[in-house]
C-alpha atoms as a PDB file:
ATOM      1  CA  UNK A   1     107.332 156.282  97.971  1.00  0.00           C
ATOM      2  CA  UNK A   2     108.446 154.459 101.037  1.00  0.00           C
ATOM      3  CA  UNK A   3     106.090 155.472 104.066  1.00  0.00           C
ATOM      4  CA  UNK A   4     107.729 155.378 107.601  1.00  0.00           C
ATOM      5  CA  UNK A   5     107.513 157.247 110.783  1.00  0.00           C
ATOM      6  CA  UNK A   6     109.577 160.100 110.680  1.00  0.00           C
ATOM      7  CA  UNK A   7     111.644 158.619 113.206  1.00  0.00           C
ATOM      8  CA  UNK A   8     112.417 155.515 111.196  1.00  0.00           C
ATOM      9  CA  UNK A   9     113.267 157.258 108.089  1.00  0.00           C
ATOM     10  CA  UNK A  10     115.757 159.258 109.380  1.00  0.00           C
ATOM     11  CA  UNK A  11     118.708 156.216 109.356  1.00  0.00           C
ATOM     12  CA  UNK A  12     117.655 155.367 106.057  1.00  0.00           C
ATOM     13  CA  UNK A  13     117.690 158.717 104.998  1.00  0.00           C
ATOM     14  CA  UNK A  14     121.155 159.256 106.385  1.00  0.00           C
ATOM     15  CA  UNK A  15     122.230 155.983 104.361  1.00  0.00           C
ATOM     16  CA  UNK A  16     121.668 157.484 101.651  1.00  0.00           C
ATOM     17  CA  UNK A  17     122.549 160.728 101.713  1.00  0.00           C
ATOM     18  CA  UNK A  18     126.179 159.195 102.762  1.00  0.00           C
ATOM     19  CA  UNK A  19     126.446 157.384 100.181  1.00  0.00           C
ATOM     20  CA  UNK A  20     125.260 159.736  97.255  1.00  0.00           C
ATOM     21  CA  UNK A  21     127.848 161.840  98.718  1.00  0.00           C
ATOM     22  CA  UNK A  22     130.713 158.936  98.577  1.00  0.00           C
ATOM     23  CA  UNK A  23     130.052 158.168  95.136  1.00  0.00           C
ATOM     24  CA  UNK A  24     129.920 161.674  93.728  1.00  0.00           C
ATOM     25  CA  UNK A  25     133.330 161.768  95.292  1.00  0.00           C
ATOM     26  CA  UNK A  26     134.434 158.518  93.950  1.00  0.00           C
ATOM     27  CA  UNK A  27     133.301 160.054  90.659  1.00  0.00           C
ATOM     28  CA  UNK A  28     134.071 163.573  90.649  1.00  0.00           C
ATOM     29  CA  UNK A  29     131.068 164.615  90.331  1.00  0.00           C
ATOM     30  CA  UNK A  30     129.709 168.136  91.927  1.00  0.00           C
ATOM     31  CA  UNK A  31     125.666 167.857  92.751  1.00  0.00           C
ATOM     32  CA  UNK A  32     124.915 170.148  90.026  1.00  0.00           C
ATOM     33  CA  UNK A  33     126.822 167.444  87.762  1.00  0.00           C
ATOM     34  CA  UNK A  34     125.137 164.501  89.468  1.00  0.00           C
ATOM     35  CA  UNK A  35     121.850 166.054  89.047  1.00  0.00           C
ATOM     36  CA  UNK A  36     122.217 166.425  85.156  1.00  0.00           C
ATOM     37  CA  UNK A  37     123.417 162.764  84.731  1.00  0.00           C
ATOM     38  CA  UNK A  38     120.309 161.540  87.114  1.00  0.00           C
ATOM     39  CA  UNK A  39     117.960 164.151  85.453  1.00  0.00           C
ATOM     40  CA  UNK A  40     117.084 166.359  88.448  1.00  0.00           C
ATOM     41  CA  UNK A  41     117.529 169.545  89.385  1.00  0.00           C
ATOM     42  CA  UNK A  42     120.251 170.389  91.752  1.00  0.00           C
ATOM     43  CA  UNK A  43     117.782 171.715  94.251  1.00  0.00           C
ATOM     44  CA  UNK A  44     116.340 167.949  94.535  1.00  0.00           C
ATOM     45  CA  UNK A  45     119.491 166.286  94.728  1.00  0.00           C
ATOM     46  CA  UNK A  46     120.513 169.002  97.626  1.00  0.00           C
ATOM     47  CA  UNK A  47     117.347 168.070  99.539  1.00  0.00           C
ATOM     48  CA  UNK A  48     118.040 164.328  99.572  1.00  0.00           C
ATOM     49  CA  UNK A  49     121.606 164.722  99.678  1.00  0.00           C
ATOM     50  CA  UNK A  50     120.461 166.643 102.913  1.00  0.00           C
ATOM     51  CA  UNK A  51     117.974 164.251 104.648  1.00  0.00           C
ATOM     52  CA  UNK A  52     115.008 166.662 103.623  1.00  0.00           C
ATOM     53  CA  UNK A  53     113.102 164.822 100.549  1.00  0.00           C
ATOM     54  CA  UNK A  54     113.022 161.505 100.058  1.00  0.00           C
ATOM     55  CA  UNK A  55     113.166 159.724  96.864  1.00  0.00           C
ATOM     56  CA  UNK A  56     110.460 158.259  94.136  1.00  0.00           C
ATOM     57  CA  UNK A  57     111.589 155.098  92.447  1.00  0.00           C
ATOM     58  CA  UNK A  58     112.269 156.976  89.006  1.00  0.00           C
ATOM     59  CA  UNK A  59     114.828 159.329  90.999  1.00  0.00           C
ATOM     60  CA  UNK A  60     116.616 155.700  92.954  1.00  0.00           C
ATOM     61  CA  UNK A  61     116.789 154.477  89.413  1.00  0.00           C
ATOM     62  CA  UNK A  62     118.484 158.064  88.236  1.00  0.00           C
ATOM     63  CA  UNK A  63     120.595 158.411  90.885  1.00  0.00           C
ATOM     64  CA  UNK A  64     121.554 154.893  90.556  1.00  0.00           C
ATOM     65  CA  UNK A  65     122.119 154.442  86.467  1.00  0.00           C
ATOM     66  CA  UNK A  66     124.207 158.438  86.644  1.00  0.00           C
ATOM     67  CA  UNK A  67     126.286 156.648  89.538  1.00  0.00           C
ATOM     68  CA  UNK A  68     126.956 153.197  87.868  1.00  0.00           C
ATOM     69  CA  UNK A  69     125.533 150.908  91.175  1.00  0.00           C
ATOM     70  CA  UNK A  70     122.433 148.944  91.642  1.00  0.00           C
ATOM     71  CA  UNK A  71     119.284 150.814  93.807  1.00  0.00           C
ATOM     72  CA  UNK A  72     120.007 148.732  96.768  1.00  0.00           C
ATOM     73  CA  UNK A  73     123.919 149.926  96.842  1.00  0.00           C
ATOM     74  CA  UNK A  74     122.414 153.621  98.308  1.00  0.00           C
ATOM     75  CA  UNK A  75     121.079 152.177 100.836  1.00  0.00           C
ATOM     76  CA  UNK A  76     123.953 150.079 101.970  1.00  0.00           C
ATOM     77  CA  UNK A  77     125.180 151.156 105.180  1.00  0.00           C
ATOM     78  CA  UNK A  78     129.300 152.159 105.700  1.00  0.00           C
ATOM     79  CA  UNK A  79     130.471 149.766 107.992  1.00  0.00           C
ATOM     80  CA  UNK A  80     133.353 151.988 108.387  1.00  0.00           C
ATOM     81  CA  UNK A  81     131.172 154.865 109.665  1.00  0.00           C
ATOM     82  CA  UNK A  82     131.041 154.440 113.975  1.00  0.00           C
ATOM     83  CA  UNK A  83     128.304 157.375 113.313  1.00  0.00           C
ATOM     84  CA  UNK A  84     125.847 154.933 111.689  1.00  0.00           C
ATOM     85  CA  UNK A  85     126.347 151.157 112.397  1.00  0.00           C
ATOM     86  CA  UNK A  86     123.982 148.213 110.884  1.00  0.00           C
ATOM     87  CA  UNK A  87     122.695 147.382 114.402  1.00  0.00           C
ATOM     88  CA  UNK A  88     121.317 151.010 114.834  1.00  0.00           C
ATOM     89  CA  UNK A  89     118.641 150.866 111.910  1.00  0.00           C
ATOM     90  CA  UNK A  90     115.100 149.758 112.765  1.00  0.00           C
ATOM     91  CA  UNK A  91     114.424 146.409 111.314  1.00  0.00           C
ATOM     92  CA  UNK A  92     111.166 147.449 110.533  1.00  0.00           C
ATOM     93  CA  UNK A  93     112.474 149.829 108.142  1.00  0.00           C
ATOM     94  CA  UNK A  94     114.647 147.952 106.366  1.00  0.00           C
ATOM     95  CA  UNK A  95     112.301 145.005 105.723  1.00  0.00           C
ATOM     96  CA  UNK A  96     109.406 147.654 104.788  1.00  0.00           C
ATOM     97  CA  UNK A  97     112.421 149.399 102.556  1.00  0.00           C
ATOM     98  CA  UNK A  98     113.261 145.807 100.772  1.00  0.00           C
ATOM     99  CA  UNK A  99     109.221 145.436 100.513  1.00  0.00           C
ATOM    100  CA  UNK A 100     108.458 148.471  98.468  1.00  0.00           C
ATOM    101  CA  UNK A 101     111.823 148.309  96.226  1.00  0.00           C
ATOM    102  CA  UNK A 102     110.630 144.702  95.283  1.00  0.00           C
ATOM    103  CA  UNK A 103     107.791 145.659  94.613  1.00  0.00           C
ATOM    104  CA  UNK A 104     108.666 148.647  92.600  1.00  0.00           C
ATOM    105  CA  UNK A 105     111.160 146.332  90.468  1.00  0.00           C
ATOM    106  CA  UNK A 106     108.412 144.000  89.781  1.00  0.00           C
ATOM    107  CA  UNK A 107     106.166 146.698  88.456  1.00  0.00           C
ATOM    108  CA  UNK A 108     109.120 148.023  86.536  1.00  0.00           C
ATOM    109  CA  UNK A 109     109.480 144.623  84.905  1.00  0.00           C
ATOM    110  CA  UNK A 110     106.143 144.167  84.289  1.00  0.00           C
ATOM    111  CA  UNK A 111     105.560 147.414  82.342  1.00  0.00           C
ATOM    112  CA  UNK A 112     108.505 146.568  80.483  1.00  0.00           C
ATOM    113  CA  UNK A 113     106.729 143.390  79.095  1.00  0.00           C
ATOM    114  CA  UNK A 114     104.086 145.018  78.285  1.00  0.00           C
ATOM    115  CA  UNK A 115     105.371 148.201  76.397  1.00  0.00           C
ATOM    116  CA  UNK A 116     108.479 146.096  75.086  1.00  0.00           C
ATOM    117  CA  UNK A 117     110.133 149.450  76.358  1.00  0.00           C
ATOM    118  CA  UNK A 118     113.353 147.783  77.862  1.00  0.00           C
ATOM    119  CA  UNK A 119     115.811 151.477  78.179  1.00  0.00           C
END
């Protein structure tokens, strides 16, 4: 989990409640369909989807795999949006944000190697 000040969290969090929405729209997918592909419950996915809970790295990697994009595609901000423009995030967060997924895709790896579980 991604530790932040509240107030630092709360573009990120934004981010990526945007863009869970866009692509369940892309996809036709409702949250309680969404949440069955990513295997959550729909009360999770309505919490992050709503800027309340933030996610573990086994729920990026759901969301991510039921959605068809790469981790770091959620957390892509929508140029298009004037609500939420790249300038507005905290640098801090974003370079603590690409810290900790790094880090959690090198452990990832890692225990791969050494289970020879590669799903």
């Amino acid at each position: 989990m991604l530790f932040l000040m509240k107030k630092e969290q709360e573009p990120i969090r934004k981010i990526l409640s945007n863009n869970l929405k866009k692509y369940r729209a892309i996809f036709h997918y409702s949250q309680a369909k969404l949440a069955e592909k990513a295997g959550l419950s729909m009360q999770t996915l309505n919490d992050i989807e709503g800027c309340r809970r933030w996610v573990s790295s086994k729920t990026l990697s759901g969301l991510a795999k039921a959605l068809s994009v790469s981790e770091y595609q959620l957390f892509l901000p929508d140029n298009k949006d004037s609500n939420q423009k790249t300038n507005e995030l905290p640098l801090k967060s974003l370079a603590l944000l690409k810290k900790t997924i790094k880090k959690t895709i090198d452990a990832q790896f890692e225990e791969a190697i050494e289970t020879g579980d590669f799903k």
